[in-house]
PDB file of N, CA and C in Angstrom:
ATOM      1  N   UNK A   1     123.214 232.872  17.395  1.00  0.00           N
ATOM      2  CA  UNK A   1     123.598 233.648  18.551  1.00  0.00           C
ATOM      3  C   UNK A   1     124.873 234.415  18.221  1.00  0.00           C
ATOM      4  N   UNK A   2     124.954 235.821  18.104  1.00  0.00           N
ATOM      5  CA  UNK A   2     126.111 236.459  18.229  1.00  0.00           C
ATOM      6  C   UNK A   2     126.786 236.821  19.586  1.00  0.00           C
ATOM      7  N   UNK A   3     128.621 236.349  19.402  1.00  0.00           N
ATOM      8  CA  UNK A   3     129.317 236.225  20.749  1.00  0.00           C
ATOM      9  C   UNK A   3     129.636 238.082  20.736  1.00  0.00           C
ATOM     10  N   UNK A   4     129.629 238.136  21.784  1.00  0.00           N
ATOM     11  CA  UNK A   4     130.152 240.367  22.124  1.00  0.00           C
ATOM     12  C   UNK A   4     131.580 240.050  21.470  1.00  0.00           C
ATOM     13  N   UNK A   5     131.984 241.076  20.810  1.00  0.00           N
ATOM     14  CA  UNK A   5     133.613 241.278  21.062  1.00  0.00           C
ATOM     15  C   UNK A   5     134.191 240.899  22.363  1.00  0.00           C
ATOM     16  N   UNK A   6     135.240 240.678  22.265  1.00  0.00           N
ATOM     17  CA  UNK A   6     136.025 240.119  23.408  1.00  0.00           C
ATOM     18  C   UNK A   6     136.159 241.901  23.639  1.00  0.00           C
ATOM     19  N   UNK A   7     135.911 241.580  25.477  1.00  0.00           N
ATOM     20  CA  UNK A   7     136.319 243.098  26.352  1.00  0.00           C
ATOM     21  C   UNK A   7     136.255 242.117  27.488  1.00  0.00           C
ATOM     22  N   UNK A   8     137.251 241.452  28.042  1.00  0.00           N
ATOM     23  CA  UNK A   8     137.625 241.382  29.315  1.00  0.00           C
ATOM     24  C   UNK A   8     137.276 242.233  30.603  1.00  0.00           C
ATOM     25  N   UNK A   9     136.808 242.090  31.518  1.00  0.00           N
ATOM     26  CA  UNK A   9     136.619 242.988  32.699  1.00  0.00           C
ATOM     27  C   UNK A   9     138.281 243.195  33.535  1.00  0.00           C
ATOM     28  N   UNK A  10     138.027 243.864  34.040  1.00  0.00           N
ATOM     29  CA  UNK A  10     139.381 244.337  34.858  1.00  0.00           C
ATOM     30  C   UNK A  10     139.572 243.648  35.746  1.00  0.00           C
ATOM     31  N   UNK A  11     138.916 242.671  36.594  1.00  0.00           N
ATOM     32  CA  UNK A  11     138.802 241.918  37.596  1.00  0.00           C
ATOM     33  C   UNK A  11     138.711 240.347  37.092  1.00  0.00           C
ATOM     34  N   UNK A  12     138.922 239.674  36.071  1.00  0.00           N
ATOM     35  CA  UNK A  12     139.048 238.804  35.385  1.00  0.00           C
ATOM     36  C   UNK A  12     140.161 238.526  34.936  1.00  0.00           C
ATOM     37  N   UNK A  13     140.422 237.464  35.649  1.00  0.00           N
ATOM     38  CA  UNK A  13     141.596 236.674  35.308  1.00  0.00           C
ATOM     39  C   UNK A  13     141.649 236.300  33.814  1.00  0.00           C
ATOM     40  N   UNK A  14     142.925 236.798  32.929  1.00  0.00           N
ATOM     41  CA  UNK A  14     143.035 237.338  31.236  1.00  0.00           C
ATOM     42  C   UNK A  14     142.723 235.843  30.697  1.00  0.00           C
ATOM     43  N   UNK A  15     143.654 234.865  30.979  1.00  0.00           N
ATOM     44  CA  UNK A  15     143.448 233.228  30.229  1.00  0.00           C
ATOM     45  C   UNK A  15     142.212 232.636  30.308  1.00  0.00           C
ATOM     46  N   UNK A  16     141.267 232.946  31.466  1.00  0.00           N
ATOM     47  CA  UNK A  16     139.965 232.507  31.698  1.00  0.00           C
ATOM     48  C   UNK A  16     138.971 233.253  30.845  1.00  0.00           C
ATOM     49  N   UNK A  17     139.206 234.127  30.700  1.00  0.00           N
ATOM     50  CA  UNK A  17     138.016 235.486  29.668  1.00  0.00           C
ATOM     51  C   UNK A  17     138.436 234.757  28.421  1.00  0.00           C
ATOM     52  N   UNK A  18     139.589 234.905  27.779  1.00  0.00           N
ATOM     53  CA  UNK A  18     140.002 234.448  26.533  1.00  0.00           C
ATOM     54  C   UNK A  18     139.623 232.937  26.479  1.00  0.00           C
ATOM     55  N   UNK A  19     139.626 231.901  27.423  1.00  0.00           N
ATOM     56  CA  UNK A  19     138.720 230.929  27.216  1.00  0.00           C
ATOM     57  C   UNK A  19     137.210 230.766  27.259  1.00  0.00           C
ATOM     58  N   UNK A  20     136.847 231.455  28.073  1.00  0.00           N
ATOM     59  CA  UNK A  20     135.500 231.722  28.037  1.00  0.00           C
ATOM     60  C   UNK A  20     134.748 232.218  26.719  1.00  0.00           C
ATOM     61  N   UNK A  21     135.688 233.289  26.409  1.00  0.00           N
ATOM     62  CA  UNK A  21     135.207 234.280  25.084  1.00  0.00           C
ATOM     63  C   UNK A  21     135.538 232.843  23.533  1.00  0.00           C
ATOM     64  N   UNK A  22     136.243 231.920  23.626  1.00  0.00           N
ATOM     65  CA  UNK A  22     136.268 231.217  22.593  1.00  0.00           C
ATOM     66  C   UNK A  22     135.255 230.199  22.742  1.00  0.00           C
ATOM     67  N   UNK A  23     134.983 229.377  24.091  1.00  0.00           N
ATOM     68  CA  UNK A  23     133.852 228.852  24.365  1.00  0.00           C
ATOM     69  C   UNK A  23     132.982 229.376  23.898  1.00  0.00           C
ATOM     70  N   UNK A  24     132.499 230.827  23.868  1.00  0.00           N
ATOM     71  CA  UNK A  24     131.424 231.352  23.664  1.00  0.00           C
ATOM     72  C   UNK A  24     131.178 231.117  21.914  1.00  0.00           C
ATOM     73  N   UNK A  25     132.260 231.449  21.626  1.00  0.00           N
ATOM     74  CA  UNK A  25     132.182 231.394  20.175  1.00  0.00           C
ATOM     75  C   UNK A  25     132.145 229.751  19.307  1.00  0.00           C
ATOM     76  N   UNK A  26     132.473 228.882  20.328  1.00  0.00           N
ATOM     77  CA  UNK A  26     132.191 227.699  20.088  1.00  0.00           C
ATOM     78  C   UNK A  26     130.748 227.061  20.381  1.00  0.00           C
ATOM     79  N   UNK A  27     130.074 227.654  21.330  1.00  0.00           N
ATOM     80  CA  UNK A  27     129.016 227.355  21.943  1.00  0.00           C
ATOM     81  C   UNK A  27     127.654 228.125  20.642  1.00  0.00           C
ATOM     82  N   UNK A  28     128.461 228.990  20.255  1.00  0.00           N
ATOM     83  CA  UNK A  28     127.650 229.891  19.141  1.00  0.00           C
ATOM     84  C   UNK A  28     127.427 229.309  17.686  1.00  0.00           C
ATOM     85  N   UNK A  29     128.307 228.487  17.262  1.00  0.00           N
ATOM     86  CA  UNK A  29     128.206 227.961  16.062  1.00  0.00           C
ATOM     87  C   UNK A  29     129.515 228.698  15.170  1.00  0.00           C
ATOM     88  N   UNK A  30     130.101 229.480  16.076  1.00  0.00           N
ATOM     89  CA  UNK A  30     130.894 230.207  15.214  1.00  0.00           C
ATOM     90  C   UNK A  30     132.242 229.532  14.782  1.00  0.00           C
ATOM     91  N   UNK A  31     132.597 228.821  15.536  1.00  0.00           N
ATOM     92  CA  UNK A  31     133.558 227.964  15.697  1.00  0.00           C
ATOM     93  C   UNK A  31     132.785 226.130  15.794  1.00  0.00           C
ATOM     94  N   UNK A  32     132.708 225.675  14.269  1.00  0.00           N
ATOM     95  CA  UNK A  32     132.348 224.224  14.341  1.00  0.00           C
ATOM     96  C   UNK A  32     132.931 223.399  14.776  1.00  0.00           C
ATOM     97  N   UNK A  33     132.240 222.123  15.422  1.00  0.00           N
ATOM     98  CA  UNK A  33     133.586 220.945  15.867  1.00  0.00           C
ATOM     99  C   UNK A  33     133.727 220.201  14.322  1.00  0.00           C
ATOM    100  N   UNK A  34     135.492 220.215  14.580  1.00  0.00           N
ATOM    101  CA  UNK A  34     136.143 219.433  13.395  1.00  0.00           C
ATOM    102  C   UNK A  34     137.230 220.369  13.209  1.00  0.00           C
ATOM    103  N   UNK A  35     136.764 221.949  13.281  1.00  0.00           N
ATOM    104  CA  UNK A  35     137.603 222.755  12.325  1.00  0.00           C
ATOM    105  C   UNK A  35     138.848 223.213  13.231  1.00  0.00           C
ATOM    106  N   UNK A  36     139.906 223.444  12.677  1.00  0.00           N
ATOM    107  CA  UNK A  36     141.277 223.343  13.166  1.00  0.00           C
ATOM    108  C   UNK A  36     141.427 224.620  13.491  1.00  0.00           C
ATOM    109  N   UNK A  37     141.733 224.928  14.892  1.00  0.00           N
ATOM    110  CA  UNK A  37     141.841 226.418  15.359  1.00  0.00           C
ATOM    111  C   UNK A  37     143.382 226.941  14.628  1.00  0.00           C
ATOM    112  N   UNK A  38     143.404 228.297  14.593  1.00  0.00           N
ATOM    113  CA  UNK A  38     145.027 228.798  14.786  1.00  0.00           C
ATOM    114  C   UNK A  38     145.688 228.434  15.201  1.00  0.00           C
ATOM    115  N   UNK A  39     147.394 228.737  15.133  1.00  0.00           N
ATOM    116  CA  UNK A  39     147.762 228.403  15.819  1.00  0.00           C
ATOM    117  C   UNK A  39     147.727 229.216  17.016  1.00  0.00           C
ATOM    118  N   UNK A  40     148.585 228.801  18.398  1.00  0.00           N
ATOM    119  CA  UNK A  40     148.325 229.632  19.540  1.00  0.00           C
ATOM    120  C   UNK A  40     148.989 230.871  18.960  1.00  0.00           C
ATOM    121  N   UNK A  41     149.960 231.080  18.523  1.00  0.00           N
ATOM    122  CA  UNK A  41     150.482 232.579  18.411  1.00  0.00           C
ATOM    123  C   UNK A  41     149.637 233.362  17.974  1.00  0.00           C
ATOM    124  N   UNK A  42     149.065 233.039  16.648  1.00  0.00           N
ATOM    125  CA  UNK A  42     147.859 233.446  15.698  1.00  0.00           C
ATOM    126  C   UNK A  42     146.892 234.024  17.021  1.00  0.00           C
ATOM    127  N   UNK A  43     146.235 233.257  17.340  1.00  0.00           N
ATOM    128  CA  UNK A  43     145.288 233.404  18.270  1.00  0.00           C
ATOM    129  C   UNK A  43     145.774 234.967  19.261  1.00  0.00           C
ATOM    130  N   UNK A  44     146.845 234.285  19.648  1.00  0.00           N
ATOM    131  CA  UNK A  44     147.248 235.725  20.353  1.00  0.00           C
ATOM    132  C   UNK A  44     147.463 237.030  19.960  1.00  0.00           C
ATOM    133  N   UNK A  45     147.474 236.859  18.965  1.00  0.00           N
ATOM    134  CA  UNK A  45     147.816 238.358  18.209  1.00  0.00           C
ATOM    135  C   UNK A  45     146.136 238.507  17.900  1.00  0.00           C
ATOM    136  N   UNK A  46     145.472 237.827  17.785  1.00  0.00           N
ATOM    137  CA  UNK A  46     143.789 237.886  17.480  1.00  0.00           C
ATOM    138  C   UNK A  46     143.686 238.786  18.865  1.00  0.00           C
ATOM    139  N   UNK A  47     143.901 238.132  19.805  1.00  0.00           N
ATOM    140  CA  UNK A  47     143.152 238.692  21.064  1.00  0.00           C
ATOM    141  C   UNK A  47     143.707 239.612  22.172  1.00  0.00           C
ATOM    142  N   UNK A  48     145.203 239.486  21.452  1.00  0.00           N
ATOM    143  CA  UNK A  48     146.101 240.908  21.823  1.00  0.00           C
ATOM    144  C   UNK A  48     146.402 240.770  23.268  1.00  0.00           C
ATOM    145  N   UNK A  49     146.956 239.213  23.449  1.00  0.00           N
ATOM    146  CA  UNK A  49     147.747 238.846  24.573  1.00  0.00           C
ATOM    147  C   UNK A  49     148.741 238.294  24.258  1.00  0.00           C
ATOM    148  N   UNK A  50     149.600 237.531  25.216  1.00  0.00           N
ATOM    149  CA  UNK A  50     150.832 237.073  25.214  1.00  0.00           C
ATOM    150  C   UNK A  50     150.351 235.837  24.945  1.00  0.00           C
ATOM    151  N   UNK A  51     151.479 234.950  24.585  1.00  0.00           N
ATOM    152  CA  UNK A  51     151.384 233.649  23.818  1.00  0.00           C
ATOM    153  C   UNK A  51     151.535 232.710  25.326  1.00  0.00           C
ATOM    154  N   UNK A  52     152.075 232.914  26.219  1.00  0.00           N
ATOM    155  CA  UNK A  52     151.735 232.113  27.309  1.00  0.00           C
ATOM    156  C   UNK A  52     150.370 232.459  27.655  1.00  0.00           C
ATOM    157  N   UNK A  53     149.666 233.816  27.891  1.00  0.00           N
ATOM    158  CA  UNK A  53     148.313 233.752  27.767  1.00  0.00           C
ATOM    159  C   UNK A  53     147.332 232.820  27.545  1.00  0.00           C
ATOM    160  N   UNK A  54     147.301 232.741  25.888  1.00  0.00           N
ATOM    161  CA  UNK A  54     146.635 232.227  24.876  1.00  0.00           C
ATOM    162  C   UNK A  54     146.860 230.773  24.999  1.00  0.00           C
ATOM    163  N   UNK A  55     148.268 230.294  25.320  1.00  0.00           N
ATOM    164  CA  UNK A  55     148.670 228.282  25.684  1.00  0.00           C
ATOM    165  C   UNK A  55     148.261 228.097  26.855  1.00  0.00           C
ATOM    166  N   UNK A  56     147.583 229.157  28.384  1.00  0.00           N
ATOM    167  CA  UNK A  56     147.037 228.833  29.318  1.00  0.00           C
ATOM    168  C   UNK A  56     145.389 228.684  29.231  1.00  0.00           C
ATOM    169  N   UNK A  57     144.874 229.793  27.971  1.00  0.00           N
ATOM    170  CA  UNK A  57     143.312 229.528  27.492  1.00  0.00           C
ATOM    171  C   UNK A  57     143.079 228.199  27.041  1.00  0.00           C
ATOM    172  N   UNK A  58     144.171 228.129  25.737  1.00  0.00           N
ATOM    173  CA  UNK A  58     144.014 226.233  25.430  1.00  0.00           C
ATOM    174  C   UNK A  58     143.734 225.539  26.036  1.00  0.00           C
ATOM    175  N   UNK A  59     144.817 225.488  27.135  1.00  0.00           N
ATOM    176  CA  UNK A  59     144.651 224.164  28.527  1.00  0.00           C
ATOM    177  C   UNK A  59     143.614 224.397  29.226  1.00  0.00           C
ATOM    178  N   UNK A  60     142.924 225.662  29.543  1.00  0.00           N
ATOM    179  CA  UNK A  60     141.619 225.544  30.034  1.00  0.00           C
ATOM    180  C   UNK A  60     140.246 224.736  29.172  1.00  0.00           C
ATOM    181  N   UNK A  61     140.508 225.146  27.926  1.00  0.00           N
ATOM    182  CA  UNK A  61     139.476 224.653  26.552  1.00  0.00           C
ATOM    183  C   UNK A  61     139.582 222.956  26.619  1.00  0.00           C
ATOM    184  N   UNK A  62     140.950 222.193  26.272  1.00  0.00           N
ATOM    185  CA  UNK A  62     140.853 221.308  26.761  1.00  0.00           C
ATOM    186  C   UNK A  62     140.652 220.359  27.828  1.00  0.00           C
ATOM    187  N   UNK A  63     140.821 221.153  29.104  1.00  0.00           N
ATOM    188  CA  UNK A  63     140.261 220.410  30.312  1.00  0.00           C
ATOM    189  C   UNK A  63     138.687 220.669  30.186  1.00  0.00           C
ATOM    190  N   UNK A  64     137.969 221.499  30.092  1.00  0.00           N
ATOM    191  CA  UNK A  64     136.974 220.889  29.505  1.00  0.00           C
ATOM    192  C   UNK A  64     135.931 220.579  28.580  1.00  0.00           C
ATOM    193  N   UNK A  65     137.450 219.975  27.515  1.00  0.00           N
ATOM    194  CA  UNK A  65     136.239 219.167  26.594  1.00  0.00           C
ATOM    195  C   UNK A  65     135.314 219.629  25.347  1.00  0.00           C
ATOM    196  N   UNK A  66     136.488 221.523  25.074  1.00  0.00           N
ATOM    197  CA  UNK A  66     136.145 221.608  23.958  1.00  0.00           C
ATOM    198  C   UNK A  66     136.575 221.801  23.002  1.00  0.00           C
ATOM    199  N   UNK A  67     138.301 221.532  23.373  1.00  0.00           N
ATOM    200  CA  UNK A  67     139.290 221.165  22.043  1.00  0.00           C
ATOM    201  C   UNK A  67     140.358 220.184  22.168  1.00  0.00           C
ATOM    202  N   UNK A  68     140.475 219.582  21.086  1.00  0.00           N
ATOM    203  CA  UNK A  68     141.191 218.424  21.551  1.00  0.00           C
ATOM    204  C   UNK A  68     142.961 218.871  20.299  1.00  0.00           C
ATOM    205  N   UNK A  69     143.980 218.533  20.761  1.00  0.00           N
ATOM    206  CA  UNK A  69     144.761 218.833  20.263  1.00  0.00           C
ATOM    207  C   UNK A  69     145.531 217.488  19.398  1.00  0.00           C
ATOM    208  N   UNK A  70     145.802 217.024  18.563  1.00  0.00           N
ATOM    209  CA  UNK A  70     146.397 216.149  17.822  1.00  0.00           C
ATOM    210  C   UNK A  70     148.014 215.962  17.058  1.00  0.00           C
ATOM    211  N   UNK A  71     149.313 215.381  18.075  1.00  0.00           N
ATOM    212  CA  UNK A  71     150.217 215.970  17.624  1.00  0.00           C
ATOM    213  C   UNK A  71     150.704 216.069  16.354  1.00  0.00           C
ATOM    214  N   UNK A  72     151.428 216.920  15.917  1.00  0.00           N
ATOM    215  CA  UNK A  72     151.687 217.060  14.374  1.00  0.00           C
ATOM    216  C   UNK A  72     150.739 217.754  13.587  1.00  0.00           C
ATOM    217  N   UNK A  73     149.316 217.609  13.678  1.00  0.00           N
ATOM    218  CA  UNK A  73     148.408 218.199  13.188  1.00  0.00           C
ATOM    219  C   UNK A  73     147.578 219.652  13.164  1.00  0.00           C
ATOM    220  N   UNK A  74     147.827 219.632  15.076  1.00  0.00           N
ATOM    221  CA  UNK A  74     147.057 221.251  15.308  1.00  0.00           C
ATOM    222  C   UNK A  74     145.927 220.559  16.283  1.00  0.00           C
ATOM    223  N   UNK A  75     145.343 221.885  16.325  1.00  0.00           N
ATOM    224  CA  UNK A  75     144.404 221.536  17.646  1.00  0.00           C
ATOM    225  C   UNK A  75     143.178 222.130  16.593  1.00  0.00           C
ATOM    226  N   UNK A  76     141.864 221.270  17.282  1.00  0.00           N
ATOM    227  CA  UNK A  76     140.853 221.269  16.519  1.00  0.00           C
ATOM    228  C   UNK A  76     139.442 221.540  17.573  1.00  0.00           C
ATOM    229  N   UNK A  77     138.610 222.048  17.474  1.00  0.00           N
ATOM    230  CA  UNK A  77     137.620 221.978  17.866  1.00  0.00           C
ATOM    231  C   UNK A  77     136.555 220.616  18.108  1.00  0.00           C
ATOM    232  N   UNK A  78     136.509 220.079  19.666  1.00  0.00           N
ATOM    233  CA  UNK A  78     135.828 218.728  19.727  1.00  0.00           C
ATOM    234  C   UNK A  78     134.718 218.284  18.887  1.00  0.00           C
ATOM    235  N   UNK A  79     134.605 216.911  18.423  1.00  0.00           N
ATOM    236  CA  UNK A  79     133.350 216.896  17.716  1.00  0.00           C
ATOM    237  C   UNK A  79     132.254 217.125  18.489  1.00  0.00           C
ATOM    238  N   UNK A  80     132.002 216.714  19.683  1.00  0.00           N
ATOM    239  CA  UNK A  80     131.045 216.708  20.465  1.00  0.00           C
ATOM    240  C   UNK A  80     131.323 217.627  21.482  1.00  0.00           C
ATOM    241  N   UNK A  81     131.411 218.976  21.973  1.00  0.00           N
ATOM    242  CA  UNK A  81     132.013 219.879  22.947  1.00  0.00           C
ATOM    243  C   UNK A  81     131.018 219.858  24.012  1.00  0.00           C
ATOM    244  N   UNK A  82     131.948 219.472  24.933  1.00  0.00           N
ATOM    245  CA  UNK A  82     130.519 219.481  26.225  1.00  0.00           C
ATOM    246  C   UNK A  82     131.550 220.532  27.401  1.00  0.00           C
ATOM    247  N   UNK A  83     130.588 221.200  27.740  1.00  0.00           N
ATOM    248  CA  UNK A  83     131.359 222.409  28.541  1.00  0.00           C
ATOM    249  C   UNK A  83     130.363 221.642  30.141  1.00  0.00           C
ATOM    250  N   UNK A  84     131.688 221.465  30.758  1.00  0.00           N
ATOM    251  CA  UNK A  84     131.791 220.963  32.189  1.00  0.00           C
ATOM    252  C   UNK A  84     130.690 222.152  33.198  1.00  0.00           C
ATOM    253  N   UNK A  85     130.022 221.515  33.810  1.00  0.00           N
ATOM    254  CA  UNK A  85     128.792 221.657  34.631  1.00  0.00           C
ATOM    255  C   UNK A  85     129.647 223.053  35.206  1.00  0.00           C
ATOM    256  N   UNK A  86     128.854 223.851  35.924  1.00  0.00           N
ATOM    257  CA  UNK A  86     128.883 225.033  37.018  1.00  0.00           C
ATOM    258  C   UNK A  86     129.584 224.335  38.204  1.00  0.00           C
ATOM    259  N   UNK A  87     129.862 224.748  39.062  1.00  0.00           N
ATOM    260  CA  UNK A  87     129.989 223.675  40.450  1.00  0.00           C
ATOM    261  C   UNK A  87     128.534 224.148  41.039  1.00  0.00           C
ATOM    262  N   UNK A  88     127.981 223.458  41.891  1.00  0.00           N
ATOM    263  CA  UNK A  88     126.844 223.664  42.377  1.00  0.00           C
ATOM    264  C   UNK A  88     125.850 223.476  41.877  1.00  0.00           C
ATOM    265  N   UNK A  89     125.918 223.178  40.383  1.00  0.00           N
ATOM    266  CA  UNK A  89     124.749 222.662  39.522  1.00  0.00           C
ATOM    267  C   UNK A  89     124.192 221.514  39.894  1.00  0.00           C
TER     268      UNK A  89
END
């Protein structure tokens, strides 16, 4: 499955797209669990936001459950990534 380039909509809240858009790329195979993401700055200059941005996408990724962060080490992609239900599902 190929993820679109990241293009945010105008009506989309920026930290949620940029999590979504890495989900996607995690959900794709593009991003394996195990492998150690960027760091956040890195990332941000990838996706051409601010670094509080990009540390509010994280905390979305980890609440649910598809990166886990390890101190000293870096943050890594879950082995098992389970992306939290719809509401209403």
């Amino acid at each position: 499955m190929q993820v679109p380039e990241f293009a945010p909509q105008p009506s989309q809240v920026l930290y949620v797209a940029v999590a979504d858009h890495v989900a996607a790329r995690i959900a794709a195979g593009d991003l394996k669990p195990g492998v150690r993401l960027p760091p956040e700055r890195d990332l941000a200059v990838e996706y051409g936001t601010s670094y509080v941005t990009m540390r509010r996408a994280t905390s979305v990724l980890r609440e649910r459950g598809l990166i886990v962060t390890v101190h000293g080490r870096g943050t890594f992609v879950a082995e098992h990534p389970q992306e939290e239900p719809a509401e209403g599902a």
